[in-house]
PDB file of N, CA and C in Angstrom:
ATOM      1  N   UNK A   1      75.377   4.252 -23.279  1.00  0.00           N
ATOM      2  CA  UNK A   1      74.256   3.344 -23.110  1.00  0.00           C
ATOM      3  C   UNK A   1      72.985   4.166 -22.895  1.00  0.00           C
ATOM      4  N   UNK A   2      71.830   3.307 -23.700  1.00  0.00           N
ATOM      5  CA  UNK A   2      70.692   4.803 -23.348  1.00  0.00           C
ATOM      6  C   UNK A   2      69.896   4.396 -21.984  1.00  0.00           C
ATOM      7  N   UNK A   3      69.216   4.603 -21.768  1.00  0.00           N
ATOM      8  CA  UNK A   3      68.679   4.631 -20.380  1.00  0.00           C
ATOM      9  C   UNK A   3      67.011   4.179 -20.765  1.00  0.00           C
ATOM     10  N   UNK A   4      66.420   3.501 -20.102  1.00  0.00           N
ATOM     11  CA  UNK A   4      65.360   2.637 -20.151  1.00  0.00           C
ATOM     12  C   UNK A   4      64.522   3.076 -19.032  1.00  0.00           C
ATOM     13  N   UNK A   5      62.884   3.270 -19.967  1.00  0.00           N
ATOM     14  CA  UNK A   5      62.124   3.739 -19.222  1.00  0.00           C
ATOM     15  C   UNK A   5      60.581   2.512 -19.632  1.00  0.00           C
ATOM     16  N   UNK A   6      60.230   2.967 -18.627  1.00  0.00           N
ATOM     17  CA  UNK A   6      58.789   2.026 -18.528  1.00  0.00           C
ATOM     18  C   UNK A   6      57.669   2.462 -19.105  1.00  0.00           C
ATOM     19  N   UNK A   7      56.332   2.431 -19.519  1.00  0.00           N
ATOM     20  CA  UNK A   7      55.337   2.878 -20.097  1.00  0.00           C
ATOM     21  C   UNK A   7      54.515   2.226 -18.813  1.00  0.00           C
ATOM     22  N   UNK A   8      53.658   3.089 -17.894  1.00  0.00           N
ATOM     23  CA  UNK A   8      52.931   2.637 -16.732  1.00  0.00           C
ATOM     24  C   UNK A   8      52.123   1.181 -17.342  1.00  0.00           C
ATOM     25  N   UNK A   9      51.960   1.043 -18.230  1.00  0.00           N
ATOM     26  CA  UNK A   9      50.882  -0.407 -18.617  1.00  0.00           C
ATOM     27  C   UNK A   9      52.074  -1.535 -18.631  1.00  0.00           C
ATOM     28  N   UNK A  10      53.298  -1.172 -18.873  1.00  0.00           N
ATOM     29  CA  UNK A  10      54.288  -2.061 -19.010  1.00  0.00           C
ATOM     30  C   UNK A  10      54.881  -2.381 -17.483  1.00  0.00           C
ATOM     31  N   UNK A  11      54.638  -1.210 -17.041  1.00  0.00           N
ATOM     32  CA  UNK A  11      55.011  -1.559 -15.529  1.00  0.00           C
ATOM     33  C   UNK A  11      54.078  -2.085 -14.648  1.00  0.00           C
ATOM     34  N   UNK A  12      52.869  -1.983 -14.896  1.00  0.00           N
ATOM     35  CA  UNK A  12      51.957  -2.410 -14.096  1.00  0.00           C
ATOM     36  C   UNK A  12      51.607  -3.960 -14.731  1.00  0.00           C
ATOM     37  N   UNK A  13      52.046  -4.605 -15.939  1.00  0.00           N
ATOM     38  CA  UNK A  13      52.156  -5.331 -16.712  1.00  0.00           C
ATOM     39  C   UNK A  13      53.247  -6.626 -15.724  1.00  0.00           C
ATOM     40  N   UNK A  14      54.498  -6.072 -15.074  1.00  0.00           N
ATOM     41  CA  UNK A  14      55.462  -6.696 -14.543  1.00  0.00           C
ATOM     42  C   UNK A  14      54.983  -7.093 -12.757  1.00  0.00           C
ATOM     43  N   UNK A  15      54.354  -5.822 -12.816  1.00  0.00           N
ATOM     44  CA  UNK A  15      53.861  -6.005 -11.044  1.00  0.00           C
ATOM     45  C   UNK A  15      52.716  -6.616 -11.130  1.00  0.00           C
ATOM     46  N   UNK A  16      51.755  -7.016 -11.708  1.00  0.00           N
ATOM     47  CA  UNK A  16      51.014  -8.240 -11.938  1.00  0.00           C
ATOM     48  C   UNK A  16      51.343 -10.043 -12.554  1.00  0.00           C
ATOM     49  N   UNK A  17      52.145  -9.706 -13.198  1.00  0.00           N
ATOM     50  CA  UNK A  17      52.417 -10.896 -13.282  1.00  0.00           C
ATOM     51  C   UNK A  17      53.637 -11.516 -12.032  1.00  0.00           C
ATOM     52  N   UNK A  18      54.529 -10.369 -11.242  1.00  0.00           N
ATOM     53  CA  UNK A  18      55.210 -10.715 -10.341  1.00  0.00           C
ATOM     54  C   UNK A  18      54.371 -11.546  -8.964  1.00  0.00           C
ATOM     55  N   UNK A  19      53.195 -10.785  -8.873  1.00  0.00           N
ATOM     56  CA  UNK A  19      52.177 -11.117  -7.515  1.00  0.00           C
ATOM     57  C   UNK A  19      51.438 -12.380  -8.042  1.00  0.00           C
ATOM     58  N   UNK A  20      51.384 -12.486  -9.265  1.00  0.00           N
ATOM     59  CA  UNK A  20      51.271 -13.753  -9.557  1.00  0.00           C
ATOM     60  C   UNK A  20      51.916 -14.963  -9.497  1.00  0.00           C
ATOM     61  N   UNK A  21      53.073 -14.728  -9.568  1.00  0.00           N
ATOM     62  CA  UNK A  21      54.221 -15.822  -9.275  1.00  0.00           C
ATOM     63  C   UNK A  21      54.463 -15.726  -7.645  1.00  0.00           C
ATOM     64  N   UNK A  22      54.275 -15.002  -7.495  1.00  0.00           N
ATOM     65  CA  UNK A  22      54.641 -14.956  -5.582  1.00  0.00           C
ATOM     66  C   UNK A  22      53.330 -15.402  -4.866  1.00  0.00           C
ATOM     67  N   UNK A  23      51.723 -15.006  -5.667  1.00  0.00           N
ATOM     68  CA  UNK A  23      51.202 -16.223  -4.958  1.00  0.00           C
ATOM     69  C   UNK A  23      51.254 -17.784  -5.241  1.00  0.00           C
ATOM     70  N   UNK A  24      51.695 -18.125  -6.024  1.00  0.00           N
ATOM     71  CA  UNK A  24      51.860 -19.624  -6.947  1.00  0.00           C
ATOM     72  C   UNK A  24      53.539 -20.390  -5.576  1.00  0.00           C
ATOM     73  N   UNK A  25      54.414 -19.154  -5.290  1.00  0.00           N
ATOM     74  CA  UNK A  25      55.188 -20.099  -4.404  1.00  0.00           C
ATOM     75  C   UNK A  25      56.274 -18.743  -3.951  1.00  0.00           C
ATOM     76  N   UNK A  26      56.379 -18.723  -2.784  1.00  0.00           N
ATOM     77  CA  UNK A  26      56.878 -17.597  -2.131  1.00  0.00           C
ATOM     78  C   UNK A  26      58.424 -17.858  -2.595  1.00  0.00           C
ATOM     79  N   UNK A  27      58.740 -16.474  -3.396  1.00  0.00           N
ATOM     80  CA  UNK A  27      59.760 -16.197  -3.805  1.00  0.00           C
ATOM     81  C   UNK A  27      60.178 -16.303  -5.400  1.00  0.00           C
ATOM     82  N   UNK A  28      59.166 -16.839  -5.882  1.00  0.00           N
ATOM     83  CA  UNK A  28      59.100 -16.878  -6.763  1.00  0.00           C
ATOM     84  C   UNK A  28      58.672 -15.866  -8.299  1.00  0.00           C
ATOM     85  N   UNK A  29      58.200 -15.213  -7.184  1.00  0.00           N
ATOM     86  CA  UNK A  29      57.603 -13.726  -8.020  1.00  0.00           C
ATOM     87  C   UNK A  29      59.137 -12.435  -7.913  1.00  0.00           C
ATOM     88  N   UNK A  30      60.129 -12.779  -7.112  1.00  0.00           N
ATOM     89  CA  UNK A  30      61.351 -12.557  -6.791  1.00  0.00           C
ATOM     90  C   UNK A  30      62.289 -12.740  -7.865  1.00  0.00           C
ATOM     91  N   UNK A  31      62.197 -14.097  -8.180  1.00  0.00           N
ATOM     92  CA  UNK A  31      62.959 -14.730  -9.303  1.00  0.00           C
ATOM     93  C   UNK A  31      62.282 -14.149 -10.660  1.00  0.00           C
ATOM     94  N   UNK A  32      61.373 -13.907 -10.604  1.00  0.00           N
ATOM     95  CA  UNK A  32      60.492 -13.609 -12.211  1.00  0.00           C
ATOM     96  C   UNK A  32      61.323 -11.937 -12.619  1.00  0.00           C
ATOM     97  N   UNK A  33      61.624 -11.206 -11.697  1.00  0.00           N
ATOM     98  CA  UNK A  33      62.130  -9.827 -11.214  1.00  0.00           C
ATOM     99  C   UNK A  33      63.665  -9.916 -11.965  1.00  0.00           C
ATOM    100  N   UNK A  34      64.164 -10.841 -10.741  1.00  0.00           N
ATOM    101  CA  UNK A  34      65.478 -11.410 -11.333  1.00  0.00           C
ATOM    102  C   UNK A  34      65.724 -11.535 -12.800  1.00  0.00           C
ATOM    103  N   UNK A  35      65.035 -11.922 -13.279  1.00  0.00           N
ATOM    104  CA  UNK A  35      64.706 -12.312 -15.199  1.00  0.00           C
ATOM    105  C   UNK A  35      64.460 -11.252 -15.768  1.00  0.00           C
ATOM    106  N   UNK A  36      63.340 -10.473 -15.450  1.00  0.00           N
ATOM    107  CA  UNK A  36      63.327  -9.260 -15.733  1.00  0.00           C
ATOM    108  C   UNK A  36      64.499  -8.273 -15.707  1.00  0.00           C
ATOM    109  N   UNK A  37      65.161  -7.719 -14.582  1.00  0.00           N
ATOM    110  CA  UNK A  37      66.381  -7.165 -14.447  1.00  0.00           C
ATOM    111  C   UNK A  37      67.413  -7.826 -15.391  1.00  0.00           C
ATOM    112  N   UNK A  38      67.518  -8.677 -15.459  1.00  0.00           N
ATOM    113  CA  UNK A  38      68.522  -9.899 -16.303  1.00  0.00           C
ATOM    114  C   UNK A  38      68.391  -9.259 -18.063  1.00  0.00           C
ATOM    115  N   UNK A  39      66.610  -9.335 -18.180  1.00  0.00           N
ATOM    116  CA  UNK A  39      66.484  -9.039 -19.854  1.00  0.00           C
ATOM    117  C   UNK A  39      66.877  -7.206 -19.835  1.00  0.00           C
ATOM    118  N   UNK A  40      66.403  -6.343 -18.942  1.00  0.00           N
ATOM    119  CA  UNK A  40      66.560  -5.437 -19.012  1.00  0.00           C
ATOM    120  C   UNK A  40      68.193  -4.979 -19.099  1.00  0.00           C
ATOM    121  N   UNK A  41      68.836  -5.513 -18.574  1.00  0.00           N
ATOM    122  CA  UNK A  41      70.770  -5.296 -18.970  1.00  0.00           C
ATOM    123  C   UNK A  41      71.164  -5.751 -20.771  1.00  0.00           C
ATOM    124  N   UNK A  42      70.151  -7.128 -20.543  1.00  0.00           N
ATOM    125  CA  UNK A  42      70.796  -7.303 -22.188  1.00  0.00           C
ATOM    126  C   UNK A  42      69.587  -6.796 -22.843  1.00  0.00           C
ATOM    127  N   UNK A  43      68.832  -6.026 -23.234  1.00  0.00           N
ATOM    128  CA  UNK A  43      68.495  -4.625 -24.111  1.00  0.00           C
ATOM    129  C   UNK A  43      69.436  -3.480 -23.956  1.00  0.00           C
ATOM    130  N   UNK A  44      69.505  -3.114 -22.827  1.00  0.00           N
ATOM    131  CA  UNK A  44      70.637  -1.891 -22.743  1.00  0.00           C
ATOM    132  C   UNK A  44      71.879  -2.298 -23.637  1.00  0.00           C
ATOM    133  N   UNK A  45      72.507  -3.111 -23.346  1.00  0.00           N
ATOM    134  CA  UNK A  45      73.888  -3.776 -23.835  1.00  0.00           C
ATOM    135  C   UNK A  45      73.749  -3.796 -25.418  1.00  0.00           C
ATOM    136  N   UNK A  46      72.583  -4.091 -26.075  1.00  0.00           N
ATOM    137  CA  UNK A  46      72.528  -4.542 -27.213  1.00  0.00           C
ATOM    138  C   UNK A  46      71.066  -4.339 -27.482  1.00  0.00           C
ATOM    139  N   UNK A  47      70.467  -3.611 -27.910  1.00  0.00           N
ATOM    140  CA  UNK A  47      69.140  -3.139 -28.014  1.00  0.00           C
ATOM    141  C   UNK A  47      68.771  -3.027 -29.744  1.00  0.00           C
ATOM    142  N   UNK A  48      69.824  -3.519 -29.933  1.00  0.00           N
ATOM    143  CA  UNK A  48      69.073  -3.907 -31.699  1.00  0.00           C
ATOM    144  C   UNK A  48      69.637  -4.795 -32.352  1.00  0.00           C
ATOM    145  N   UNK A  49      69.942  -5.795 -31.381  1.00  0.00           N
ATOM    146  CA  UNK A  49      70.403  -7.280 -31.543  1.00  0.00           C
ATOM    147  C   UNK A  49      69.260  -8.035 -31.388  1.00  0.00           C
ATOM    148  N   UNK A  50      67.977  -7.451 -31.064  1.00  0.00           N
ATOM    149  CA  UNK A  50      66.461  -8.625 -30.561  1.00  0.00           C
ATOM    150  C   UNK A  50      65.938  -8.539 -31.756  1.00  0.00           C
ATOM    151  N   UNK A  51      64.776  -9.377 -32.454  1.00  0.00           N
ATOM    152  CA  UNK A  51      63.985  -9.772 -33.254  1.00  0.00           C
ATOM    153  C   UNK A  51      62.687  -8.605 -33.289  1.00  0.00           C
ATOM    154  N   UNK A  52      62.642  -8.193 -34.231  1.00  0.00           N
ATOM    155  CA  UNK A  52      62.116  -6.964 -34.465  1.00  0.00           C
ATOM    156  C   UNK A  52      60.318  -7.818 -34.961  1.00  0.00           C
ATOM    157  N   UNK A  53      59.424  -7.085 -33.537  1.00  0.00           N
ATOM    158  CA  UNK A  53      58.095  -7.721 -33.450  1.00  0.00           C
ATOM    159  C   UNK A  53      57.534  -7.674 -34.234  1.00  0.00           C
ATOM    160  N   UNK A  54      57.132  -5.611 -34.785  1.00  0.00           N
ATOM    161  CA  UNK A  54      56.091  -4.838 -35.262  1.00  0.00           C
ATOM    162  C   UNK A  54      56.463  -4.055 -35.712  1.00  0.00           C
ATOM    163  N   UNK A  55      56.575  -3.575 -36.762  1.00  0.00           N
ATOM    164  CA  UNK A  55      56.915  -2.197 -37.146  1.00  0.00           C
ATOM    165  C   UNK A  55      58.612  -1.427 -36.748  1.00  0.00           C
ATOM    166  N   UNK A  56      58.365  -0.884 -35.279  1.00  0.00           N
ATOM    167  CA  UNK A  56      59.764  -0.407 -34.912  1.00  0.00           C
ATOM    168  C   UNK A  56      59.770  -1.271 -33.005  1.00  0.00           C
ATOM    169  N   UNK A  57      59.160  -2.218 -32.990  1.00  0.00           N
ATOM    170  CA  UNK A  57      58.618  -2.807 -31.751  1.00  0.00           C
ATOM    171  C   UNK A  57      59.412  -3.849 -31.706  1.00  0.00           C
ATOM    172  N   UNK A  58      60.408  -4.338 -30.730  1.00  0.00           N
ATOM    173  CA  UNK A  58      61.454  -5.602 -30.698  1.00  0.00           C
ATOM    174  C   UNK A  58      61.215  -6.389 -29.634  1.00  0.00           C
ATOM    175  N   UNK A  59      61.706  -7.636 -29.177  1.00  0.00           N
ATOM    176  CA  UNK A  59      61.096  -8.514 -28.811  1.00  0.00           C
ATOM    177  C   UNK A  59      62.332  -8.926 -27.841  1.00  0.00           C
ATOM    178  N   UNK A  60      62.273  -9.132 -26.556  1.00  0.00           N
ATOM    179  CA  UNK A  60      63.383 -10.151 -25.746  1.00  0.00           C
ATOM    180  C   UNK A  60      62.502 -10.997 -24.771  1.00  0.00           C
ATOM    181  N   UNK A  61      62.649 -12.598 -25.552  1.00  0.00           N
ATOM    182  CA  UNK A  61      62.091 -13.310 -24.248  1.00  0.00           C
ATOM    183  C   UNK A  61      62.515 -13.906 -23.239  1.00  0.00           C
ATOM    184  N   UNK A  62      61.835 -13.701 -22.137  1.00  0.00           N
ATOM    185  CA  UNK A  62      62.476 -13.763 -20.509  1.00  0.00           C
ATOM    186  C   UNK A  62      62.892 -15.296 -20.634  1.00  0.00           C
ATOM    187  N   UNK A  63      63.877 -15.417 -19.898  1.00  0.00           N
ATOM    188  CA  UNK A  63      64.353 -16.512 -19.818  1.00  0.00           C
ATOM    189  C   UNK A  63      63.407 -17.246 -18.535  1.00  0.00           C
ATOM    190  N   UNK A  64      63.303 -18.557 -18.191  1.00  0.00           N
ATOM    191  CA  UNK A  64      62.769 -19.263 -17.477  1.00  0.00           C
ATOM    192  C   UNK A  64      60.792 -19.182 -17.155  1.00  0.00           C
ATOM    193  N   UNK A  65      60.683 -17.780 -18.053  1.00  0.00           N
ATOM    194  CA  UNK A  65      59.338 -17.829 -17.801  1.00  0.00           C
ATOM    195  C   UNK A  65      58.534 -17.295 -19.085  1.00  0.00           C
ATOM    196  N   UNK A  66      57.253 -17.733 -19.212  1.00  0.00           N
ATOM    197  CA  UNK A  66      56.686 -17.246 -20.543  1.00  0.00           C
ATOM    198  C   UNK A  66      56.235 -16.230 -20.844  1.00  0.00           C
ATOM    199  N   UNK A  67      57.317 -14.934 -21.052  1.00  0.00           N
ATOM    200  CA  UNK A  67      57.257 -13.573 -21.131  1.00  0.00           C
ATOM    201  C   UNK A  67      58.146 -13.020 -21.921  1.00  0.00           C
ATOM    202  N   UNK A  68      57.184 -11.823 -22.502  1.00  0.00           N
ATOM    203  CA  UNK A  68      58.607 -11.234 -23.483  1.00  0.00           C
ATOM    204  C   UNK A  68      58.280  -9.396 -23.522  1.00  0.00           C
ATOM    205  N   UNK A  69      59.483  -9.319 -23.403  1.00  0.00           N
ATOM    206  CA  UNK A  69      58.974  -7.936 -23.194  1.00  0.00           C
ATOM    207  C   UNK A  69      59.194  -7.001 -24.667  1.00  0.00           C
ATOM    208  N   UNK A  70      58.872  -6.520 -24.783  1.00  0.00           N
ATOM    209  CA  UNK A  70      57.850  -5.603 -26.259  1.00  0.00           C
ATOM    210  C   UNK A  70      58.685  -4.313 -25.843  1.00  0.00           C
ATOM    211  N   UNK A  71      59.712  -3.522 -26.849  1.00  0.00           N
ATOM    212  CA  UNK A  71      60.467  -2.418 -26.384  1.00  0.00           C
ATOM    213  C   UNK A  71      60.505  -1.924 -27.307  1.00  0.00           C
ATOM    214  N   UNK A  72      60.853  -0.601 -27.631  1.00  0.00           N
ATOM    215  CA  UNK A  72      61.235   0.374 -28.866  1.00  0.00           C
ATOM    216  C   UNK A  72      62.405   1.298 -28.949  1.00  0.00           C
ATOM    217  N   UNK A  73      63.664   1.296 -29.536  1.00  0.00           N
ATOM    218  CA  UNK A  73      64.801   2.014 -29.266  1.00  0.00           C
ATOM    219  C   UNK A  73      64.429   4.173 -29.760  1.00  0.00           C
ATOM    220  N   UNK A  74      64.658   4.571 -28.576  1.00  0.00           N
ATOM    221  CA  UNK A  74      64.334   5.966 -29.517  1.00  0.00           C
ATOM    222  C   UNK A  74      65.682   5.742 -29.418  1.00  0.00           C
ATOM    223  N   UNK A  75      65.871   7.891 -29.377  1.00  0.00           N
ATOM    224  CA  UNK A  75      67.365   8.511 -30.214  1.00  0.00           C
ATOM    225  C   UNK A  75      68.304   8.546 -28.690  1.00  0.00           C
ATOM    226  N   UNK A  76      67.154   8.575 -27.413  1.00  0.00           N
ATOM    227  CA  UNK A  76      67.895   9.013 -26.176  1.00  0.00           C
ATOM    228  C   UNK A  76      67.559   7.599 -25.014  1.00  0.00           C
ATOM    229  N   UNK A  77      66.423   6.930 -25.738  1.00  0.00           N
ATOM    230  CA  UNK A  77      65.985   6.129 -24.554  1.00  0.00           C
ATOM    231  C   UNK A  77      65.502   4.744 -24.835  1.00  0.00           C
ATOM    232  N   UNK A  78      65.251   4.032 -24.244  1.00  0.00           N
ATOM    233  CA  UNK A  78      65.220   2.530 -24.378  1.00  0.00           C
ATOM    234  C   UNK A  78      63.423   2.383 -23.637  1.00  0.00           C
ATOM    235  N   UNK A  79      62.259   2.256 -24.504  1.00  0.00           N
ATOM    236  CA  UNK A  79      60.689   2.265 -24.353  1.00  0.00           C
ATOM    237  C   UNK A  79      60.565   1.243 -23.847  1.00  0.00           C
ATOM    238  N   UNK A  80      59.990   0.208 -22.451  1.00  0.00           N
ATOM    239  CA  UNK A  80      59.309  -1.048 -22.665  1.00  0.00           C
ATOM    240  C   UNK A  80      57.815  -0.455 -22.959  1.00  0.00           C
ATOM    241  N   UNK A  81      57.629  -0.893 -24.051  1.00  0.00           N
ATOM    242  CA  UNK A  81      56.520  -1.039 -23.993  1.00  0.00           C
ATOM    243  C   UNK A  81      54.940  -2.101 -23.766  1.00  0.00           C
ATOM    244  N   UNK A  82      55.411  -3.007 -23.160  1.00  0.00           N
ATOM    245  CA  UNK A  82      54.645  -4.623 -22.760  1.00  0.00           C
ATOM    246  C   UNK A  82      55.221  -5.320 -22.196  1.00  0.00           C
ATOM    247  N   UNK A  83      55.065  -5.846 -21.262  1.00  0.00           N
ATOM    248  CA  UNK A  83      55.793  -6.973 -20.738  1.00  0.00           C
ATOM    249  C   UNK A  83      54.415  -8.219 -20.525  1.00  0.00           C
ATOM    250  N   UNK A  84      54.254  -9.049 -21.268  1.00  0.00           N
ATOM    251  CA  UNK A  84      53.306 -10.097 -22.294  1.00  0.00           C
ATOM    252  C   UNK A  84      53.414 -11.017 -22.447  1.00  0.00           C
ATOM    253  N   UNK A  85      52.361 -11.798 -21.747  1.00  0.00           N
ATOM    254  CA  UNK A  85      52.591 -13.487 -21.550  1.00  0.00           C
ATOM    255  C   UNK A  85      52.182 -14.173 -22.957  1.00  0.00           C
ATOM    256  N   UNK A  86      53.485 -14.971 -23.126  1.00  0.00           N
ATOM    257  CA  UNK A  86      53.637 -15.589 -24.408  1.00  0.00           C
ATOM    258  C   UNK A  86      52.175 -16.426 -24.858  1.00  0.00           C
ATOM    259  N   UNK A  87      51.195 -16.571 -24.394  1.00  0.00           N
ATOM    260  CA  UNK A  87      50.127 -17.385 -24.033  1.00  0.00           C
ATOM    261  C   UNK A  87      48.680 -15.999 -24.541  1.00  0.00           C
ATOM    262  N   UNK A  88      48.719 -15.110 -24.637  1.00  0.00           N
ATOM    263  CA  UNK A  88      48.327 -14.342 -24.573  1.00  0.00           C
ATOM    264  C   UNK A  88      47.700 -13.722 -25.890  1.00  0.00           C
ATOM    265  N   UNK A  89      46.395 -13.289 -26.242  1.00  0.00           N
ATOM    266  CA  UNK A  89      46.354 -13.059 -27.612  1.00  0.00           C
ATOM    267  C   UNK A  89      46.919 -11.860 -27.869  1.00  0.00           C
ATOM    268  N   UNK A  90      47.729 -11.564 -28.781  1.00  0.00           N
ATOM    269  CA  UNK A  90      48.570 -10.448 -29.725  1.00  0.00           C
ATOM    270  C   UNK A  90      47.534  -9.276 -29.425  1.00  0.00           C
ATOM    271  N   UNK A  91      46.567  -9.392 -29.755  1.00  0.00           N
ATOM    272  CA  UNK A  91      45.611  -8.581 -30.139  1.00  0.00           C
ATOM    273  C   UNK A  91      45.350  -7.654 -28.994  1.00  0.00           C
ATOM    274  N   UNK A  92      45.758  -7.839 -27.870  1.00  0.00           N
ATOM    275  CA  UNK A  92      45.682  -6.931 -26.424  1.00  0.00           C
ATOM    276  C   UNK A  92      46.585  -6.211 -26.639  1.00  0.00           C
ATOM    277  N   UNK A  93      47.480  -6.573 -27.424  1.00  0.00           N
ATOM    278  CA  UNK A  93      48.943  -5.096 -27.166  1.00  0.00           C
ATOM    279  C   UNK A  93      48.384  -3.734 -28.862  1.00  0.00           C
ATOM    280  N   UNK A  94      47.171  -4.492 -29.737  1.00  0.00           N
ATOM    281  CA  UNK A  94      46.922  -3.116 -30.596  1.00  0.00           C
ATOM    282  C   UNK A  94      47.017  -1.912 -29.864  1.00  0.00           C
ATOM    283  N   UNK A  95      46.166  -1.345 -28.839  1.00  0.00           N
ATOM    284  CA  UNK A  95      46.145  -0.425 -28.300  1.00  0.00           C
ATOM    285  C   UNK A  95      47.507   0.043 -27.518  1.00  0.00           C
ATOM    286  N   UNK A  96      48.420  -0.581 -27.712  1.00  0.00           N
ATOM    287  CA  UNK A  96      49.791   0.265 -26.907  1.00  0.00           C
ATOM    288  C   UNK A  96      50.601   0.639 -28.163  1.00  0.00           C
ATOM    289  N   UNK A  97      50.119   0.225 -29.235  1.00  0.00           N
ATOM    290  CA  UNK A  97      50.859   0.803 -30.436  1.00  0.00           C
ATOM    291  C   UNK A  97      51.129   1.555 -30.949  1.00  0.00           C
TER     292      UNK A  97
END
């Protein structure tokens, strides 16, 4: 299984939208985590079973919330590269490309 790493905009991508859900209702930014961890097992498990976004850029959307996280398989490692509210114009993730 390859091992999965974050891109700091992708991570700072998750810890903003988490503090967002945790101010909207305590514990809830908890559960968004939960989903996250949840999508992050099934990429590992199967990382070229998702819907291929962009180019070499694949797509898993979070279950229960409107997010999808944006990943790229290398030879050793598993990229997020976005984690991106479905609501959101496309056009903000050119620059992580």
């Amino acid at each position: 299984m390859k091992f999965l790493v974050y891109r700091a905009e992708a991570g700072l991508d998750v810890a903003e939208a988490h503090d967002w859900y945790e101010q909207q209702r305590k514990g809830l930014g908890a559960d968004f985590l939960l989903e996250i961890n949840a999508a992050e097992n099934a990429i590992q498990s199967m990382p070229f079973a998702y819907r291929v976004y962009r180019r070499d850029t694949r797509r898993f959307l979070v279950h229960r919330f409107p997010y999808q996280l944006l990943y790229r398989v290398l030879d050793d490692a598993i990229v997020i590269v976005a984690c991106f509210h479905l609501r959101r114009s496309p056009r903000r993730l050119q620059s992580r490309e």
